[in-house]
C-alpha atoms as a PDB file:
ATOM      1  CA  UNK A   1       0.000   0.000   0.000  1.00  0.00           C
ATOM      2  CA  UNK A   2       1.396   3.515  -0.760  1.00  0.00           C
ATOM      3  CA  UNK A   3       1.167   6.250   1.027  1.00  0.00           C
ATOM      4  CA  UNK A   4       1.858   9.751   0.224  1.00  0.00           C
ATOM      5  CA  UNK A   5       5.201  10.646   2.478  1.00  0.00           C
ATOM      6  CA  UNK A   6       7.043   6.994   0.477  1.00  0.00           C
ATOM      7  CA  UNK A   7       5.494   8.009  -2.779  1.00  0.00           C
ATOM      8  CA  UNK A   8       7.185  11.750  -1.783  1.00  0.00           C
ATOM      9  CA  UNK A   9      10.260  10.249  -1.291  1.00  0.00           C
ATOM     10  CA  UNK A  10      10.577   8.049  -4.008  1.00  0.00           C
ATOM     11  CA  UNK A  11       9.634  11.004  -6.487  1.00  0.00           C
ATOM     12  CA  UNK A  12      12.482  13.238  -5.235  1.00  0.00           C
ATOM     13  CA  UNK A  13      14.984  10.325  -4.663  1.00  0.00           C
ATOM     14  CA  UNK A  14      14.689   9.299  -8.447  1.00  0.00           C
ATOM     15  CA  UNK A  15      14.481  13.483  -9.729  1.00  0.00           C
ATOM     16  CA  UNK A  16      18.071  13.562  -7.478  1.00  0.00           C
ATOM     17  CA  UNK A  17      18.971  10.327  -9.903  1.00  0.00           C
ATOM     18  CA  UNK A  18      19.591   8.565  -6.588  1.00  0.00           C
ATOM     19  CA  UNK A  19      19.044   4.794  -5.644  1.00  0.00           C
ATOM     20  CA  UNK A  20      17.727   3.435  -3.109  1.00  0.00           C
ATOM     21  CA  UNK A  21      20.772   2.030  -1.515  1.00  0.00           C
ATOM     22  CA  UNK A  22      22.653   5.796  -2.549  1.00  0.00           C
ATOM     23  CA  UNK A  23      19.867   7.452  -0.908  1.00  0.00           C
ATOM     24  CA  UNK A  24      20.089   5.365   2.530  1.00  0.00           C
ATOM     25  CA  UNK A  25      23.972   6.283   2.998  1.00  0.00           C
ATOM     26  CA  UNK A  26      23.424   9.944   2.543  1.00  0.00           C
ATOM     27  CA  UNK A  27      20.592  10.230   4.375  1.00  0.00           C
ATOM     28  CA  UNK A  28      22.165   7.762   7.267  1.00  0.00           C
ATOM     29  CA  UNK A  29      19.082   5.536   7.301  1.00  0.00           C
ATOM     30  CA  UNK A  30      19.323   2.005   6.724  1.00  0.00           C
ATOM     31  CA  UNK A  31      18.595   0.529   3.390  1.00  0.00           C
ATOM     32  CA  UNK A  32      15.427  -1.540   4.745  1.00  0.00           C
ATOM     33  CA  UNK A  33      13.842   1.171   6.363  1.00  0.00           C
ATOM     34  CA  UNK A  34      14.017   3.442   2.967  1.00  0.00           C
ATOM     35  CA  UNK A  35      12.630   0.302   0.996  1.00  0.00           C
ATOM     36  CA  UNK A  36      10.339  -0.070   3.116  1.00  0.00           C
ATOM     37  CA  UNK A  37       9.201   3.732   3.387  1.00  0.00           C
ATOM     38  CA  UNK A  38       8.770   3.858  -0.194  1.00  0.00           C
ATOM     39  CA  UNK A  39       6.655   0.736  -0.229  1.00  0.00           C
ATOM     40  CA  UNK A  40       4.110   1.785   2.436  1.00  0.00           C
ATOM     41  CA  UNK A  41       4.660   0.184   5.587  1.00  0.00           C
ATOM     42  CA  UNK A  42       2.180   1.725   8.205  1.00  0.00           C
ATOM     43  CA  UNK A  43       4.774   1.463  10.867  1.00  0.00           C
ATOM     44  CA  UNK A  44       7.570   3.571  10.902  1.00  0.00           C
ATOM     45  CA  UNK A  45       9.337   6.049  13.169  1.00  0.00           C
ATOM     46  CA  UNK A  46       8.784   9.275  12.492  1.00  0.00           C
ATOM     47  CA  UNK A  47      11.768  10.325  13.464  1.00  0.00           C
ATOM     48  CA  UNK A  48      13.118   8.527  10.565  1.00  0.00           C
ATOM     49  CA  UNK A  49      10.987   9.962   8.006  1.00  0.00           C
ATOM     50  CA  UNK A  50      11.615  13.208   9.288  1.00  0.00           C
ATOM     51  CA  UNK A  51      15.447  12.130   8.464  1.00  0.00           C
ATOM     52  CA  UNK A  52      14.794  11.063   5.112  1.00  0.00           C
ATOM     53  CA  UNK A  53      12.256  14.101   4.159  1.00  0.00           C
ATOM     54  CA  UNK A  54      14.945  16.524   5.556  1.00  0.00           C
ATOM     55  CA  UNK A  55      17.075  15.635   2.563  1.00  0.00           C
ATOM     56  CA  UNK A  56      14.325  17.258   0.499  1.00  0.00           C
ATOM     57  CA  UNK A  57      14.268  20.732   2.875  1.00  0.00           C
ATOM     58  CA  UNK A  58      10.733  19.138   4.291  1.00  0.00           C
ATOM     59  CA  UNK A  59       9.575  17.485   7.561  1.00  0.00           C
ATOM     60  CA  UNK A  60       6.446  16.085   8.672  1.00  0.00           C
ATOM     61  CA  UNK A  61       4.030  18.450  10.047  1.00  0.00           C
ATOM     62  CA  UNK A  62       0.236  17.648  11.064  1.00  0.00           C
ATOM     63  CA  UNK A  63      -2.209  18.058   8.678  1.00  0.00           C
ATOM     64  CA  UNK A  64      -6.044  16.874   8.520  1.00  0.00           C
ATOM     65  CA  UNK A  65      -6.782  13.881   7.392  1.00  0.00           C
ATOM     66  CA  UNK A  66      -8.452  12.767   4.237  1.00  0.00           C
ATOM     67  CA  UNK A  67     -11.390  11.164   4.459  1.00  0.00           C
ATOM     68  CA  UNK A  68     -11.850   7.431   2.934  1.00  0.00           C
ATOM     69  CA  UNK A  69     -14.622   7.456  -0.102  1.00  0.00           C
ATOM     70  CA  UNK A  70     -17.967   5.886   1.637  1.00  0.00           C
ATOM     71  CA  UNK A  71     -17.505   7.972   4.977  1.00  0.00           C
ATOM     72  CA  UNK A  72     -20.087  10.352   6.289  1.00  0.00           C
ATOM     73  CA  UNK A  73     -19.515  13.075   8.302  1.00  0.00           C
ATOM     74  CA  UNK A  74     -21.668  12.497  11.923  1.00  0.00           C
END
């Protein structure tokens, strides 16, 4: 499942003509956790992503959520 902070990341990681594994050492996060990031995973420190978004000049912030198609408001 993607999400939008992986599919972020994966957009500016392949614009900077990095790869995954290039991406990891500059960043200083671990290969797995940028594979995974980019795939999805619902469980990940945000500490990290902050980490990796930094690389772009961004970090996460809170924001409203969107709401799923088929939900009414109550």
């Amino acid at each position: 499942m993607e999400n939008p902070i992986g599919m972020f990341i994966r957009r500016k990681r392949k614009e900077a003509g990095l790869t995954q594994e290039e991406f990891a050492m500059r960043s200083g996060l671990g290969l797995r956790f940028v594979h995974e990031l980019e795939r999805g995973k619902p469980s990940v420190r945000l500490d990290k992503v902050n980490q990796a978004l930094a690389m772009f000049g961004m970090e996460a912030v809170p924001g409203e959520m969107e709401r799923k198609t088929g939900e009414e408001e109550e």
